[in-house]
PDB file of N, CA and C in Angstrom:
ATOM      1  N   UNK A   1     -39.128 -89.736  83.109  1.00  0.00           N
ATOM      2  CA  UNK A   1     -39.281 -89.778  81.680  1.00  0.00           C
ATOM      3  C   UNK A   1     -40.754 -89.972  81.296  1.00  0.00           C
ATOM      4  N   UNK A   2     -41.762 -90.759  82.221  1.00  0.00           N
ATOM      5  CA  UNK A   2     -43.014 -90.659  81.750  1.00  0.00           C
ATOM      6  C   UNK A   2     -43.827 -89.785  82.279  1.00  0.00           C
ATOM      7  N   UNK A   3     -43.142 -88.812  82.606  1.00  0.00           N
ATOM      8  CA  UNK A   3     -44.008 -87.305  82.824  1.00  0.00           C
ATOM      9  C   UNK A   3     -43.260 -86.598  81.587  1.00  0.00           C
ATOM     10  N   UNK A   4     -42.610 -86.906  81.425  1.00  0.00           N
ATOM     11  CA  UNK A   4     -42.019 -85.413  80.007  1.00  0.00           C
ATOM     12  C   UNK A   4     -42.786 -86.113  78.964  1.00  0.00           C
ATOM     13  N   UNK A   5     -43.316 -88.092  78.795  1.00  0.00           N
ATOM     14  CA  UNK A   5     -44.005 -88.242  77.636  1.00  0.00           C
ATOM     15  C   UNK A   5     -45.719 -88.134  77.725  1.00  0.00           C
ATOM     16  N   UNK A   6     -45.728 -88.157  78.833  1.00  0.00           N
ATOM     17  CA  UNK A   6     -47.238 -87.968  79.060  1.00  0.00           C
ATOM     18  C   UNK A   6     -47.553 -86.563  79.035  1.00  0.00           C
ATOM     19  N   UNK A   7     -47.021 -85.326  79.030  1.00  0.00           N
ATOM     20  CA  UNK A   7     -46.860 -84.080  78.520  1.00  0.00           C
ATOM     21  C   UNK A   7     -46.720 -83.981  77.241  1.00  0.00           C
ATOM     22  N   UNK A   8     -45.785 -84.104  77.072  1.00  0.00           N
ATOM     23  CA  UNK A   8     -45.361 -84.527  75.268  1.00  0.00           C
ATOM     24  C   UNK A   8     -46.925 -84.628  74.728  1.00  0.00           C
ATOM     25  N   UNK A   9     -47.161 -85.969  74.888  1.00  0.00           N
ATOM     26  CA  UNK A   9     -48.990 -86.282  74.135  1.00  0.00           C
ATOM     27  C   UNK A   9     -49.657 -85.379  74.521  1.00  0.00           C
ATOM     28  N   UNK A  10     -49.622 -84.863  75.553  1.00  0.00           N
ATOM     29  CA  UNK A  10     -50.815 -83.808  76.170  1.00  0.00           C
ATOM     30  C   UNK A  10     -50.713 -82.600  75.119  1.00  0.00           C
ATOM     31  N   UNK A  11     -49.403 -82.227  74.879  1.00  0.00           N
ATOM     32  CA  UNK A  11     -48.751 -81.128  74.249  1.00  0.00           C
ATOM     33  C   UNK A  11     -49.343 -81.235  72.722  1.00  0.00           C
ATOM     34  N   UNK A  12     -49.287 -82.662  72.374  1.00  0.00           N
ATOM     35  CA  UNK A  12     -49.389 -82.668  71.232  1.00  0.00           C
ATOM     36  C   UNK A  12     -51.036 -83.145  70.509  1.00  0.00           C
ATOM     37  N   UNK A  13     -51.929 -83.265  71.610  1.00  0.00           N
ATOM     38  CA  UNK A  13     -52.819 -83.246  71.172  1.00  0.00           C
ATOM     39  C   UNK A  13     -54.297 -82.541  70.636  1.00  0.00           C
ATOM     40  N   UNK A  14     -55.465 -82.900  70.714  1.00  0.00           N
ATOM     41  CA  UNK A  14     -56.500 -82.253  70.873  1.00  0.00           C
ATOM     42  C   UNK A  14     -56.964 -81.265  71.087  1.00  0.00           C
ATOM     43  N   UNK A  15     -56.617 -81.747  72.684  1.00  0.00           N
ATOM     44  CA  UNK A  15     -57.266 -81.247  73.955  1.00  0.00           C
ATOM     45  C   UNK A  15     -55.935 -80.047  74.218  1.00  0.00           C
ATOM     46  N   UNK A  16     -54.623 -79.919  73.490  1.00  0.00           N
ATOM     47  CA  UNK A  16     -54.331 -78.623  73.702  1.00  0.00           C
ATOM     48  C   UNK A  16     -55.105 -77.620  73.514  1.00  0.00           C
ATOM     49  N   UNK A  17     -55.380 -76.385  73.793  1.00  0.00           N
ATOM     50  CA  UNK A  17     -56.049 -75.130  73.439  1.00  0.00           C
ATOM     51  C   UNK A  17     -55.544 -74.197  72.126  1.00  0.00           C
ATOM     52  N   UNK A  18     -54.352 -74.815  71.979  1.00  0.00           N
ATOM     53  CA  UNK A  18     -53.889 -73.761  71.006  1.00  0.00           C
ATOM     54  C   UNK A  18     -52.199 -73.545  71.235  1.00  0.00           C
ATOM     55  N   UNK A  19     -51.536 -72.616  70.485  1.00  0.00           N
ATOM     56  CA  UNK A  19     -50.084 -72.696  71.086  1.00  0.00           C
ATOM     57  C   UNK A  19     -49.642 -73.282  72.978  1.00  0.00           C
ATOM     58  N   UNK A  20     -50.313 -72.466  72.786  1.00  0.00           N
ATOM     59  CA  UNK A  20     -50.815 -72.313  74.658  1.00  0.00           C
ATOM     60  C   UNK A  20     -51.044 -72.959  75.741  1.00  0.00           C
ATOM     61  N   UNK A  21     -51.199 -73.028  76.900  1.00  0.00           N
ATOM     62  CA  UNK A  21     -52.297 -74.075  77.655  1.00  0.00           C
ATOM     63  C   UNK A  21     -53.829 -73.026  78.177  1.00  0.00           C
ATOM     64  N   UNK A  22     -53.458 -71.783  77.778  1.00  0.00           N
ATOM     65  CA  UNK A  22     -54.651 -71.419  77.792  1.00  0.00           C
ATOM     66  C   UNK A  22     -55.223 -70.577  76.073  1.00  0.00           C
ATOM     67  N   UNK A  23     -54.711 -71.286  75.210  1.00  0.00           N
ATOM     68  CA  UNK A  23     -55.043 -71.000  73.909  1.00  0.00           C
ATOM     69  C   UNK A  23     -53.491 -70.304  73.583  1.00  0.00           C
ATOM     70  N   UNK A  24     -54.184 -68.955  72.462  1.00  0.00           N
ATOM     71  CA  UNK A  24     -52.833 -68.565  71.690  1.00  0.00           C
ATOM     72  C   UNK A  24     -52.260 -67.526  72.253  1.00  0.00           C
ATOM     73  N   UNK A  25     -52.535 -67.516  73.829  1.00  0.00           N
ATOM     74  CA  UNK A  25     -52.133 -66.490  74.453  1.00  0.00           C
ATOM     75  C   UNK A  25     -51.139 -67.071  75.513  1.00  0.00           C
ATOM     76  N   UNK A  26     -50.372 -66.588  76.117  1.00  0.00           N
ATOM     77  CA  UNK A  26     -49.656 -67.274  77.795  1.00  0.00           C
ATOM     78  C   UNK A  26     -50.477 -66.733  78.620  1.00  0.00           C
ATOM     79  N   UNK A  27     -50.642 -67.664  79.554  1.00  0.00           N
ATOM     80  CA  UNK A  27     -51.610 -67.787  80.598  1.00  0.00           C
ATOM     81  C   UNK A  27     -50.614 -67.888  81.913  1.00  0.00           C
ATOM     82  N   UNK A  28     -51.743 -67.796  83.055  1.00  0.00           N
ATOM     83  CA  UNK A  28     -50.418 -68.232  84.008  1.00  0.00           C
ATOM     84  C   UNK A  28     -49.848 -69.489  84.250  1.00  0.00           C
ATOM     85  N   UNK A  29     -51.112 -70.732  84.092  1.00  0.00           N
ATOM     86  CA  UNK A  29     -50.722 -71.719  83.742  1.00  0.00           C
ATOM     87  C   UNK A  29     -49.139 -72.291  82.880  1.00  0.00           C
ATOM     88  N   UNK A  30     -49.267 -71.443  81.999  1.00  0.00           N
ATOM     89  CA  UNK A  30     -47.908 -71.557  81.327  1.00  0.00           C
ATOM     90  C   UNK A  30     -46.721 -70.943  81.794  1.00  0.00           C
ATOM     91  N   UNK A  31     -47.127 -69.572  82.876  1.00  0.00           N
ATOM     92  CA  UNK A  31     -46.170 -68.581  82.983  1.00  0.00           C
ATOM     93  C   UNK A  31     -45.200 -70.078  84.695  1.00  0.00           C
ATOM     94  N   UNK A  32     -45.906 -70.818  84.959  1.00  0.00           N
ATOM     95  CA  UNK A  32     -45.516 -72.213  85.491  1.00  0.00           C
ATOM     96  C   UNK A  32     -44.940 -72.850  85.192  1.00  0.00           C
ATOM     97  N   UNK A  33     -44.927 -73.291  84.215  1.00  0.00           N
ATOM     98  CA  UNK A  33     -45.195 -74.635  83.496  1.00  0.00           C
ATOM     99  C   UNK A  33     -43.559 -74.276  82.523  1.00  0.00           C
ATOM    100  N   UNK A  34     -43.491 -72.996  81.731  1.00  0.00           N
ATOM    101  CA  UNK A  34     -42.603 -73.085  81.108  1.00  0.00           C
ATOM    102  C   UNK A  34     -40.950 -72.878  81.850  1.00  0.00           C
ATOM    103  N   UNK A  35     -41.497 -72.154  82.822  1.00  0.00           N
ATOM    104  CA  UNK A  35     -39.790 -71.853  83.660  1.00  0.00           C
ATOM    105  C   UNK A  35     -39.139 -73.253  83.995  1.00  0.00           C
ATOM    106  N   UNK A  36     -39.903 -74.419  84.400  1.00  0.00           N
ATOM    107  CA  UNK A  36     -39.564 -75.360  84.633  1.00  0.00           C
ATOM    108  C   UNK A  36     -38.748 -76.525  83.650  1.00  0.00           C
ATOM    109  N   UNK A  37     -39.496 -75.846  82.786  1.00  0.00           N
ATOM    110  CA  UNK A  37     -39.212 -76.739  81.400  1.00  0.00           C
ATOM    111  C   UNK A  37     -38.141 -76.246  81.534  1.00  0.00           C
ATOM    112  N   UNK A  38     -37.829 -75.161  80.807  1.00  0.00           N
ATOM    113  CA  UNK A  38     -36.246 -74.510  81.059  1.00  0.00           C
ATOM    114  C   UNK A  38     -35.204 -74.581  81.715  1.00  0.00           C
ATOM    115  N   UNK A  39     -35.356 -74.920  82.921  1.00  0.00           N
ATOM    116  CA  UNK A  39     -34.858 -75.494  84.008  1.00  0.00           C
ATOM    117  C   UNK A  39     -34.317 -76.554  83.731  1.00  0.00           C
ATOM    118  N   UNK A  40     -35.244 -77.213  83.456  1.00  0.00           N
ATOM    119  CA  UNK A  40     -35.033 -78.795  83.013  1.00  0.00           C
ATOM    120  C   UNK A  40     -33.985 -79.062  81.693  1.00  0.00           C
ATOM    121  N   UNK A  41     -34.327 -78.305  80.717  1.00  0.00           N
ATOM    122  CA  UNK A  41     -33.258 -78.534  79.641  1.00  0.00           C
ATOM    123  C   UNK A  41     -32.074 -77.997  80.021  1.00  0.00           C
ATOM    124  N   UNK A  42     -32.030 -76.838  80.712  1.00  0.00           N
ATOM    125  CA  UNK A  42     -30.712 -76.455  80.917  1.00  0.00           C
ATOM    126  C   UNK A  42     -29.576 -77.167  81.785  1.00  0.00           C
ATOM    127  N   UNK A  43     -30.551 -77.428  83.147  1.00  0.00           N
ATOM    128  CA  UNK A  43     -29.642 -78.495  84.407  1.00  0.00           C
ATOM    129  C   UNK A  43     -29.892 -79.627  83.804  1.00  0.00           C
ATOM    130  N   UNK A  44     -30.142 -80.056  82.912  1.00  0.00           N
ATOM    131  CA  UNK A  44     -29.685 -81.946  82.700  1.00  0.00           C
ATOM    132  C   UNK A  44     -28.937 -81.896  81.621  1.00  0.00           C
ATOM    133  N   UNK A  45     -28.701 -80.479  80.758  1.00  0.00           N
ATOM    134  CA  UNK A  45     -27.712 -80.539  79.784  1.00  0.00           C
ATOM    135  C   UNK A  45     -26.464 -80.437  80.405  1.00  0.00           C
ATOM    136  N   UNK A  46     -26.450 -79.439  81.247  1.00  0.00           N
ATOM    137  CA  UNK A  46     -25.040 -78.887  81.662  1.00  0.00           C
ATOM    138  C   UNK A  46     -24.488 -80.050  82.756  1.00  0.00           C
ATOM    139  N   UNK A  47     -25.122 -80.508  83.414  1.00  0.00           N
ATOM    140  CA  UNK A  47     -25.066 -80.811  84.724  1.00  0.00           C
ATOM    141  C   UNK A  47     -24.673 -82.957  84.244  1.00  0.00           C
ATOM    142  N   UNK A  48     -25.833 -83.181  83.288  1.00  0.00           N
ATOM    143  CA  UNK A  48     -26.008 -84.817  83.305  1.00  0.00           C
ATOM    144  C   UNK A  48     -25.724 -85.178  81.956  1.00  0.00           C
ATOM    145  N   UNK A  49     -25.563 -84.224  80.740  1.00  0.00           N
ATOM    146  CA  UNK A  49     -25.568 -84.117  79.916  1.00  0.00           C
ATOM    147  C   UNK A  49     -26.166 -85.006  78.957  1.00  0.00           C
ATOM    148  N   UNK A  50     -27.680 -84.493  79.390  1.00  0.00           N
ATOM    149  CA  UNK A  50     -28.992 -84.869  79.004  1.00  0.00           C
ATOM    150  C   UNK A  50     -29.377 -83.802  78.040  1.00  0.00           C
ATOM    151  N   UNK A  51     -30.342 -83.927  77.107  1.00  0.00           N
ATOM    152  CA  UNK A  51     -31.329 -83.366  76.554  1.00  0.00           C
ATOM    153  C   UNK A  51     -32.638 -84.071  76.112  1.00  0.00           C
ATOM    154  N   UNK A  52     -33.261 -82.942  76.157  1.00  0.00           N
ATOM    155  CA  UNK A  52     -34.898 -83.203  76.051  1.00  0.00           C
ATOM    156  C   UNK A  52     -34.855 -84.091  74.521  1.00  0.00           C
ATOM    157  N   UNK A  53     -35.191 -85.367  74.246  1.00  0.00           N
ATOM    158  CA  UNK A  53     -34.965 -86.009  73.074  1.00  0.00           C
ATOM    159  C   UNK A  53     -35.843 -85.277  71.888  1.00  0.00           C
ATOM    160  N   UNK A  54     -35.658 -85.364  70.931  1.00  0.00           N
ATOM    161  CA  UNK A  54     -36.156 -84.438  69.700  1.00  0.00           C
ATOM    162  C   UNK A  54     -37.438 -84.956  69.055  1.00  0.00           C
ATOM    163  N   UNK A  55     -37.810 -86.582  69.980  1.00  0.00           N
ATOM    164  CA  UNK A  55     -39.093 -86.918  69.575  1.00  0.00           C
ATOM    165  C   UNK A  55     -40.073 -85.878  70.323  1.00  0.00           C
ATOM    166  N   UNK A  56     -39.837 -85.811  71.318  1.00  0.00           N
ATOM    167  CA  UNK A  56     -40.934 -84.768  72.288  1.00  0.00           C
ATOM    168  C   UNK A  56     -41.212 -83.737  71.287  1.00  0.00           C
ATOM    169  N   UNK A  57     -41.721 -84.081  70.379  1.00  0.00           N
ATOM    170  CA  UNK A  57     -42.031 -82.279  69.376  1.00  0.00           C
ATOM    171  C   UNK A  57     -42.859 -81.374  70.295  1.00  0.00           C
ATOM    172  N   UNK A  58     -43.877 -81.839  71.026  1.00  0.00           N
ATOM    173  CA  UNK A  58     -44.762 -80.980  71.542  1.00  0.00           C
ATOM    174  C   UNK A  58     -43.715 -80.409  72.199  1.00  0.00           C
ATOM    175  N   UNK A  59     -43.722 -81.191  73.351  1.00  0.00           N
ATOM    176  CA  UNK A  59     -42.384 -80.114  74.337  1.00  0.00           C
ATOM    177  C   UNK A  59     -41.529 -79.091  73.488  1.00  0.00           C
ATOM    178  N   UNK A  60     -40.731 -79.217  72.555  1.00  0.00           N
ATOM    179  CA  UNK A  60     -39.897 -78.192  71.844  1.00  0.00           C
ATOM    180  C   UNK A  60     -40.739 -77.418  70.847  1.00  0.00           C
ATOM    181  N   UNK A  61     -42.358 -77.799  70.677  1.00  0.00           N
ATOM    182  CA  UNK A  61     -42.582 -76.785  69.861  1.00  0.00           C
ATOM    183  C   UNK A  61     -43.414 -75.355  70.891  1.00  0.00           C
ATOM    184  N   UNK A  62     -43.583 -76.323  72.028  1.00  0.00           N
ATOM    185  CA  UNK A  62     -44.303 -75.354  72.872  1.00  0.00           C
ATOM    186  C   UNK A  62     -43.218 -74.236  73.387  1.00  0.00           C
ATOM    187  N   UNK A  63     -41.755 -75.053  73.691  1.00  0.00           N
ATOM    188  CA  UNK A  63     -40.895 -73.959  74.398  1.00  0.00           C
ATOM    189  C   UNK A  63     -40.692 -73.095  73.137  1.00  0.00           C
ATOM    190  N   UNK A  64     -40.602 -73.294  71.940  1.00  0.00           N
ATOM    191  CA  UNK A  64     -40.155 -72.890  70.711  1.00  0.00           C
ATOM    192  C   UNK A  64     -40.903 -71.162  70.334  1.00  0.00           C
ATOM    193  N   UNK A  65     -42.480 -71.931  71.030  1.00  0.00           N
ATOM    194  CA  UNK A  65     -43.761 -70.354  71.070  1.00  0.00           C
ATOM    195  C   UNK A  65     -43.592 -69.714  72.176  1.00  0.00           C
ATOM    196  N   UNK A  66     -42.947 -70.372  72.869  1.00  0.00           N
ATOM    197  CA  UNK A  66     -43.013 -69.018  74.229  1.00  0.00           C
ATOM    198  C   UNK A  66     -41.964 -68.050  73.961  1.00  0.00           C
ATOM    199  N   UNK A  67     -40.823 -68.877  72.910  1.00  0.00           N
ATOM    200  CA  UNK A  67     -39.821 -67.855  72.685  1.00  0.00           C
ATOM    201  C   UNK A  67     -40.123 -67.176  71.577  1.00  0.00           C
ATOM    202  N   UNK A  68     -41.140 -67.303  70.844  1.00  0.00           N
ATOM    203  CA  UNK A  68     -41.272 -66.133  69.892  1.00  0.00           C
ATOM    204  C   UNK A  68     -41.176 -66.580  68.256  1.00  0.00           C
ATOM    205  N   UNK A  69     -40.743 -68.315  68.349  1.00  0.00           N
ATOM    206  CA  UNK A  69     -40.278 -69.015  67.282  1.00  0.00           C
ATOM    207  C   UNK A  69     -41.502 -69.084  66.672  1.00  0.00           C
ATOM    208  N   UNK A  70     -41.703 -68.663  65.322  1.00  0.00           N
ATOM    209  CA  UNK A  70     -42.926 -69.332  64.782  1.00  0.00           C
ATOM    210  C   UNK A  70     -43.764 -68.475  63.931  1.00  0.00           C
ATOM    211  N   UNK A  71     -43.471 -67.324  64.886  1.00  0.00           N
ATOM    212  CA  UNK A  71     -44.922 -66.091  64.498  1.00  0.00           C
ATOM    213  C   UNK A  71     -43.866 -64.713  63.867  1.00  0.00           C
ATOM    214  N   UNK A  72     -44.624 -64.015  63.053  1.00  0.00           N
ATOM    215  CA  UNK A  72     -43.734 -62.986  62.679  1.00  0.00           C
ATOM    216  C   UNK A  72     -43.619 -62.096  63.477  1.00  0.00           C
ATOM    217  N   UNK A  73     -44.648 -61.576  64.690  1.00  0.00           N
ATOM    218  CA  UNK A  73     -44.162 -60.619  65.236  1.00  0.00           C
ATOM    219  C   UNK A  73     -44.903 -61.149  67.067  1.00  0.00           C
ATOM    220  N   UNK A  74     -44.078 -61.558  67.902  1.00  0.00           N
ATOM    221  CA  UNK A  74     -44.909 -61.912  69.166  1.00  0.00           C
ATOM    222  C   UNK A  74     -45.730 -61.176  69.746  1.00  0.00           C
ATOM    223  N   UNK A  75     -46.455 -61.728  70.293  1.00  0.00           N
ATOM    224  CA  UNK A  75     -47.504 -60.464  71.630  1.00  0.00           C
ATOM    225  C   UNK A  75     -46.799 -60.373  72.577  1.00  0.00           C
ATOM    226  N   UNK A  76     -47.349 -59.330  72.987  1.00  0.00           N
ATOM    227  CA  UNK A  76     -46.012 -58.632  74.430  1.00  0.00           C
ATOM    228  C   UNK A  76     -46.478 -59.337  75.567  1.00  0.00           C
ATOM    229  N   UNK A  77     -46.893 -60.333  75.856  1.00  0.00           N
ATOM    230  CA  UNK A  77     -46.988 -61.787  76.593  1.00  0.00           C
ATOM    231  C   UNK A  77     -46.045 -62.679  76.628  1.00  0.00           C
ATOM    232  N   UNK A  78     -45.665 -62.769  75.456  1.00  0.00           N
ATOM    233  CA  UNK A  78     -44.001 -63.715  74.947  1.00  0.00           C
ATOM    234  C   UNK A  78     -43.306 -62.544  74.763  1.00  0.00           C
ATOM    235  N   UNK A  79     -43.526 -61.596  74.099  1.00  0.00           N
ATOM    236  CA  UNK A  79     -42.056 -60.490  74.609  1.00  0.00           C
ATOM    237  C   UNK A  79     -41.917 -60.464  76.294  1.00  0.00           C
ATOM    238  N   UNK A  80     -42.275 -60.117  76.645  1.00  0.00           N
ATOM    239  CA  UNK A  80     -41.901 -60.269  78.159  1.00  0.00           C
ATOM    240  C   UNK A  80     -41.356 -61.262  78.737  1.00  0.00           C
ATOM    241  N   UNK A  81     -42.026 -62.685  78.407  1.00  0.00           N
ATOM    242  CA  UNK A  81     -41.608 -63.739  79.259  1.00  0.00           C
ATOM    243  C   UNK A  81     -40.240 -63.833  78.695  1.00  0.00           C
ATOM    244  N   UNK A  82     -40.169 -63.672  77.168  1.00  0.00           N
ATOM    245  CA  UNK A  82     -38.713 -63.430  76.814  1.00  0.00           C
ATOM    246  C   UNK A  82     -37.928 -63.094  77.206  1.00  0.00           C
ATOM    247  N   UNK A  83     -37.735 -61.834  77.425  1.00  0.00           N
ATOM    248  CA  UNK A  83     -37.308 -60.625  78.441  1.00  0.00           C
ATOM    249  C   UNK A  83     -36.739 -60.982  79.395  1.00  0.00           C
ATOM    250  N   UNK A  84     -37.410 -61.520  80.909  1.00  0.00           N
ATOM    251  CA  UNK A  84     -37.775 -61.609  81.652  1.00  0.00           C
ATOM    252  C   UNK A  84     -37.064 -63.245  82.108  1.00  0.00           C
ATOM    253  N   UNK A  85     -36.686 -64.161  80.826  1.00  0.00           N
ATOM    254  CA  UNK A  85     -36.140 -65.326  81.087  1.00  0.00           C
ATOM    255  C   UNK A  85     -34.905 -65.145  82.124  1.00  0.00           C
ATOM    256  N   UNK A  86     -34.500 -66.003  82.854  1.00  0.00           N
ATOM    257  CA  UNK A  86     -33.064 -65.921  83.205  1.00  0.00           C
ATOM    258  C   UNK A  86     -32.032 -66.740  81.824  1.00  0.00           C
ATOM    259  N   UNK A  87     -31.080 -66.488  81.930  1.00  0.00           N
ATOM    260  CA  UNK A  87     -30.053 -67.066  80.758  1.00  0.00           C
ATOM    261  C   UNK A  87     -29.447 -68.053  81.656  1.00  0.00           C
ATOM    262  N   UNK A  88     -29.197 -68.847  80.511  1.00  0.00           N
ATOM    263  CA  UNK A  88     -28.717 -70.443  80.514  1.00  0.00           C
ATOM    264  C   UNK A  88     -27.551 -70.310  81.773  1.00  0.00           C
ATOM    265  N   UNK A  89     -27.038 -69.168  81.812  1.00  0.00           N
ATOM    266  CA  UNK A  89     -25.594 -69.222  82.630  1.00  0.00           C
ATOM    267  C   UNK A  89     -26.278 -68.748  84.015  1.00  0.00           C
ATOM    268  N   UNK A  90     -27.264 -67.903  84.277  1.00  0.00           N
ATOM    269  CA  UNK A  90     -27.759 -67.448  85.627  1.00  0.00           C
ATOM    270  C   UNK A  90     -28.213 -69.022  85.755  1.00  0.00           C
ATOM    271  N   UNK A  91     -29.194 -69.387  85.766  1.00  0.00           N
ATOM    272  CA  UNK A  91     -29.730 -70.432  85.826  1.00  0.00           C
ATOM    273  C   UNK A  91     -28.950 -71.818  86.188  1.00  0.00           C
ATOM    274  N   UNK A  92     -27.461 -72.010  85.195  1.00  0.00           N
ATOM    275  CA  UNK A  92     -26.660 -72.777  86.340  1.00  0.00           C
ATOM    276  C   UNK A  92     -26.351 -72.483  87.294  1.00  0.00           C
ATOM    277  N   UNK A  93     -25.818 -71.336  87.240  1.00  0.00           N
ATOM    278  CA  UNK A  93     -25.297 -70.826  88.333  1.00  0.00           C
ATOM    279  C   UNK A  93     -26.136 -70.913  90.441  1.00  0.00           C
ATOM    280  N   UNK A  94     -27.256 -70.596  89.654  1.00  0.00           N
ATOM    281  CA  UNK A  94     -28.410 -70.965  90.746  1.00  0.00           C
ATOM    282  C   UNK A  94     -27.619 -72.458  91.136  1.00  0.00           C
ATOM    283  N   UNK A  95     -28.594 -73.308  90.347  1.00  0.00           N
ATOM    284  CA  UNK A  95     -28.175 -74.911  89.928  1.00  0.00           C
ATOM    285  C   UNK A  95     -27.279 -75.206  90.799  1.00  0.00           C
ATOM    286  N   UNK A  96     -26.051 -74.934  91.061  1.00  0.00           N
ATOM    287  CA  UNK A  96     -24.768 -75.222  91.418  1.00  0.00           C
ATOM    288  C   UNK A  96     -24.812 -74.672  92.851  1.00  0.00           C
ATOM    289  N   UNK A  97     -25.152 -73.626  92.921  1.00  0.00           N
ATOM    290  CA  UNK A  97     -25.121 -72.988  94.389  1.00  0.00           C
ATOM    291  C   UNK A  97     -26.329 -74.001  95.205  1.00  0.00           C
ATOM    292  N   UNK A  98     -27.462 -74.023  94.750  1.00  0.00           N
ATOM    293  CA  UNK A  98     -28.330 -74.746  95.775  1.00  0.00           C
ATOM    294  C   UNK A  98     -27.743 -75.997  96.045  1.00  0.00           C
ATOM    295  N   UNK A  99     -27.074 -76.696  94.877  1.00  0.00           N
ATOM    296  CA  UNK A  99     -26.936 -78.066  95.238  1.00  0.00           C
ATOM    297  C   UNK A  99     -25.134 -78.173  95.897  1.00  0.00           C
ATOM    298  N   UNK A 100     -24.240 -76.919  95.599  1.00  0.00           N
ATOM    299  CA  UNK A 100     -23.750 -76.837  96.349  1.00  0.00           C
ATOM    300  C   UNK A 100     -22.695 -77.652  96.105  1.00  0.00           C
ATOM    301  N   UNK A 101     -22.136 -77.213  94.697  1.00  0.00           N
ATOM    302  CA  UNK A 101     -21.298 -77.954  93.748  1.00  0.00           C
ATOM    303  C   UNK A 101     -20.230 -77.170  92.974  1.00  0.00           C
ATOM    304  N   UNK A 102     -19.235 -77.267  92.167  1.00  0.00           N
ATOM    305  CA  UNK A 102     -18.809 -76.305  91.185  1.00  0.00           C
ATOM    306  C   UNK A 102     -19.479 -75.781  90.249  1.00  0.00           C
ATOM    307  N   UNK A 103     -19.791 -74.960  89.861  1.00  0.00           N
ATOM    308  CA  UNK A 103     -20.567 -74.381  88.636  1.00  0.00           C
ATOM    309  C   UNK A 103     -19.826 -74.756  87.327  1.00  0.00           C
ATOM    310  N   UNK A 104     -20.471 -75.849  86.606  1.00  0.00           N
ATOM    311  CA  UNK A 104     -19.482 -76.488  85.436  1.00  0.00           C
ATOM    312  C   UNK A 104     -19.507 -75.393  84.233  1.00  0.00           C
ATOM    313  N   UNK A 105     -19.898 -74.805  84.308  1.00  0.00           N
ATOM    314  CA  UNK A 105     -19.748 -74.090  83.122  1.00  0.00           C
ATOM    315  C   UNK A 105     -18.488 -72.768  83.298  1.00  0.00           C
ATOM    316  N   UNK A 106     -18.082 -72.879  84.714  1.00  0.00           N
ATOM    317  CA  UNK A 106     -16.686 -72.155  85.156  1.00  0.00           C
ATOM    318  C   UNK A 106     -15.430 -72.669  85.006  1.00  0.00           C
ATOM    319  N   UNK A 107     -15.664 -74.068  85.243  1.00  0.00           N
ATOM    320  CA  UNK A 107     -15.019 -75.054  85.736  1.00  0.00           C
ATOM    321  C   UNK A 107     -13.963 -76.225  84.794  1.00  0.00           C
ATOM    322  N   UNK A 108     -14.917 -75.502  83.613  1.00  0.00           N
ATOM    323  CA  UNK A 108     -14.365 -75.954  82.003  1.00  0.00           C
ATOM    324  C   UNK A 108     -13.091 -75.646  81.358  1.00  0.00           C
ATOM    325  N   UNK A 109     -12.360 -76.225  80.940  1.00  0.00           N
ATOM    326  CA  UNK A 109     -11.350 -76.035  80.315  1.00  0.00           C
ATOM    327  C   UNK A 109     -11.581 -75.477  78.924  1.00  0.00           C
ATOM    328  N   UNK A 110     -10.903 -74.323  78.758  1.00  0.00           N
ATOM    329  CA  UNK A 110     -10.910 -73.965  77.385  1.00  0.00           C
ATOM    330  C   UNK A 110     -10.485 -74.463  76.257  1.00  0.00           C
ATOM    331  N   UNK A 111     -10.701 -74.800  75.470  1.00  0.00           N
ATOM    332  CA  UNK A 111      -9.920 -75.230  74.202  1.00  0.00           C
ATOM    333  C   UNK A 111      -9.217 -74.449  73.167  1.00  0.00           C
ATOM    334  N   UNK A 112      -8.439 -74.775  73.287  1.00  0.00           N
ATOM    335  CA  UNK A 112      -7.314 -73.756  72.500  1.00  0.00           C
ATOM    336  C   UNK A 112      -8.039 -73.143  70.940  1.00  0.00           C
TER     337      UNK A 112
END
């Protein structure tokens, strides 16, 4: 938790560059930095049923620009990484196989 807030401040300060970590562009730095994040919200939602708390603004406003939230029309830097995301369901699915578990999002009971 005091790496997602010591990011958080990082995210939210100064010394950011801009949307970015290398300004208002994605860098590779970010093309890093954000898969993980993703990762992270998705396996501690599904899995621990965690989420990233809603004080972290930096954190959700940064994942918010990589997805395109914000601007009227993205650069094909965030169209791509867009693109190019895996979806919430590949991504458990991984999740579950490495660790070698049921995949909960199969595993769910429907509700009538």
């Amino acid at each position: 938790m005091k790496n997602s807030e010591a990011l958080d401040v990082f995210l939210r300060s100064e010394k950011m560059p801009g949307r970015f970590l290398g300004g208002d562009q994605l860098c590779l730095l970010d093309c890093i930095l954000l898969p993980k994040l993703l990762h992270i919200k998705v396996v501690s939602k599904v899995f621990k049923d965690f989420e990233i708390s809603e004080e972290f603004t930096g954190i959700h406003s940064y994942m918010d620009a990589a997805n395109g939230k914000g601007v009227e029309s993205p650069d094909i830097n965030v169209q791509a990484f867009t693109r190019t995301s895996p979806t919430d369901k590949v991504i458990v699915d991984a999740w579950a196989r490495s660790l070698k578990c049921p995949n909960p999002l199969q595993h769910r009971k429907k509700k009538p």
